[in-house]
Structure formats: C-alpha cells, structure tokens
C-alpha atoms as a PDB file:
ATOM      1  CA  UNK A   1       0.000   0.000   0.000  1.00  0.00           C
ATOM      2  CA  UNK A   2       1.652   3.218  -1.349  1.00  0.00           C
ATOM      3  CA  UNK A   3       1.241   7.049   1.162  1.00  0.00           C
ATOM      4  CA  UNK A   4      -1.204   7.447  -1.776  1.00  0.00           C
ATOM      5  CA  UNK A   5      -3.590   4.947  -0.994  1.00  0.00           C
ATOM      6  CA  UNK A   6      -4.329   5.965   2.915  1.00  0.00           C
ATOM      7  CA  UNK A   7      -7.692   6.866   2.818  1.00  0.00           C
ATOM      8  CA  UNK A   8      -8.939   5.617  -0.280  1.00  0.00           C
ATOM      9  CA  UNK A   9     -12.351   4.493  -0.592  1.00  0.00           C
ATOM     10  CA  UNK A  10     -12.325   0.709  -0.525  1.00  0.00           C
ATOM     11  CA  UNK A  11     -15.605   0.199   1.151  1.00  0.00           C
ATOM     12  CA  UNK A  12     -17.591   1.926  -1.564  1.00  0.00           C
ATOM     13  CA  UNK A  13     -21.341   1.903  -0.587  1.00  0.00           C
ATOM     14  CA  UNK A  14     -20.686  -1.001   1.785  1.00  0.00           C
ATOM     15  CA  UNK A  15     -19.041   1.805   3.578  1.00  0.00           C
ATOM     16  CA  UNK A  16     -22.409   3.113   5.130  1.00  0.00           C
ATOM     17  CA  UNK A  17     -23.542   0.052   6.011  1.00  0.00           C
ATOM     18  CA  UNK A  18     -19.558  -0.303   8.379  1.00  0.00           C
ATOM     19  CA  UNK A  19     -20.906   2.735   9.738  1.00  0.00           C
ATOM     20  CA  UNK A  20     -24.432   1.805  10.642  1.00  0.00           C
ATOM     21  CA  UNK A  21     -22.767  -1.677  12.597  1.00  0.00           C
ATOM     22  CA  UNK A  22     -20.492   0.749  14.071  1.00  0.00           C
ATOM     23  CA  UNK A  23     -23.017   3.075  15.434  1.00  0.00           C
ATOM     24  CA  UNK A  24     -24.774  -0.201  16.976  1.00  0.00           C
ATOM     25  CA  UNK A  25     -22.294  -1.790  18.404  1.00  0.00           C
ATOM     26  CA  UNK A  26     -21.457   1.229  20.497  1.00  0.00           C
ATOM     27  CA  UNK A  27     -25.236   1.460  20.943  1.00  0.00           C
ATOM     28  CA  UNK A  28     -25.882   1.960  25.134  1.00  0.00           C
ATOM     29  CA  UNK A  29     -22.234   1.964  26.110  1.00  0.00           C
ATOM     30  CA  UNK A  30     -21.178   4.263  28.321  1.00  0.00           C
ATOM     31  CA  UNK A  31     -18.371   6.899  27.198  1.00  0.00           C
ATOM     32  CA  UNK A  32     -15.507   4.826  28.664  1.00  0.00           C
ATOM     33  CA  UNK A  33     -17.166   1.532  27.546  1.00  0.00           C
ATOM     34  CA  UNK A  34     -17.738   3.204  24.178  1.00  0.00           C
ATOM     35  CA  UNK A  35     -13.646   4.224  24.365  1.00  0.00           C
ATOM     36  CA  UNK A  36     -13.058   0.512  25.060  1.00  0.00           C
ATOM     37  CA  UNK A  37     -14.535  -0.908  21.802  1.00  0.00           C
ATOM     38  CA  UNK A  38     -12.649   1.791  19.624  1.00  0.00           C
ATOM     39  CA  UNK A  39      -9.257   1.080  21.823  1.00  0.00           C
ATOM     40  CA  UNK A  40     -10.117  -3.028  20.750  1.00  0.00           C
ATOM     41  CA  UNK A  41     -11.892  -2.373  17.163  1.00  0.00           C
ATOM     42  CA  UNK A  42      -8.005  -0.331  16.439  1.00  0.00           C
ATOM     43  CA  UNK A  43      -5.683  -2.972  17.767  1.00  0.00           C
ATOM     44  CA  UNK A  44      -7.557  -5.814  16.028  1.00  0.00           C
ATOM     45  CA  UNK A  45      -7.719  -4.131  12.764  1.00  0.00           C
ATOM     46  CA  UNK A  46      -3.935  -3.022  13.216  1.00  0.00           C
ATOM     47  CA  UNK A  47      -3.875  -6.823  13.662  1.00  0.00           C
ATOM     48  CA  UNK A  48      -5.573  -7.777  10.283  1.00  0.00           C
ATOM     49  CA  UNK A  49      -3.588  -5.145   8.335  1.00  0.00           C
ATOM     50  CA  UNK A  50      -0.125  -6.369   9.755  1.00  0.00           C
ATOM     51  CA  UNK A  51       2.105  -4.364   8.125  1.00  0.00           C
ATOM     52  CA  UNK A  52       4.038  -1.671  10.765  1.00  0.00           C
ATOM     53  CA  UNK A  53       4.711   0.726   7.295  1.00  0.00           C
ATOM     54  CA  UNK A  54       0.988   0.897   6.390  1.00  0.00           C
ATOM     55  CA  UNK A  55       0.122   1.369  10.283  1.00  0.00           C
ATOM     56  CA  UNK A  56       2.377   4.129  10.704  1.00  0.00           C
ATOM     57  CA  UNK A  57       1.136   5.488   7.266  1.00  0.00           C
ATOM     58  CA  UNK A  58      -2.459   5.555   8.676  1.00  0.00           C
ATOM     59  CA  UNK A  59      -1.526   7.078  11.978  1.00  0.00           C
ATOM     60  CA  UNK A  60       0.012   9.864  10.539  1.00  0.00           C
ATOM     61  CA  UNK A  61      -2.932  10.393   8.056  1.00  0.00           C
ATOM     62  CA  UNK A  62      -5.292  10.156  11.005  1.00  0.00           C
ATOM     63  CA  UNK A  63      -3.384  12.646  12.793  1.00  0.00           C
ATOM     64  CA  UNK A  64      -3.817  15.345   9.737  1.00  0.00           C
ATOM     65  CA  UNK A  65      -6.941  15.067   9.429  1.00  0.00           C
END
C-alpha cells in the first residue's frame, strides 16, 4: 500500500452500512465503555492489516486530518 492509498475508498457503498454496525455496536455503552470498543476495534484491525509501514502510514494520516 503506497502514502497514496491511505484513505482511499475501498468500502464503496458497503461503507455506510460499516458505519451503521459501528453506530450499533457502540449502541448503550457508556463513554468509557464506548472508548473501550474503539481502543479493541483499532488494535484488532492493526492486527488484520499487519504491516508496521501501512500502520504508521495511517496514523500519521489520522493525525492530519
């Protein structure tokens, strides 16, 4: 995965429907609960990408924007 590719669409419309099972699964959690599940959801998905170049890519692209 090139710089150029961090935050390309891959998701297309499936995208919205990521977003709607995100929205649920943080559904009645509390703030810190809520925290939680985005602290897991990152470090398993860090997991599945498994590549330390593209993860620091991404951090620095989430930090821009």
């Amino acid at each position: 995965m090139s710089g150029d590719d961090i935050g390309r669409d891959r998701l297309g419309a499936a995208g919205d429907d990521f977003y709607a099972m995100l929205m649920a699964a943080h559904e009645g959690l509390s703030l810190e609960d809520s925290t939680k599940l985005n602290a897991r959801l990152v470090l398993l998905l860090a997991n599945q990408v498994g590549d330390p170049e593209t993860l620091k890519k991404v951090l620095a692209a989430a930090r821009k924007t």
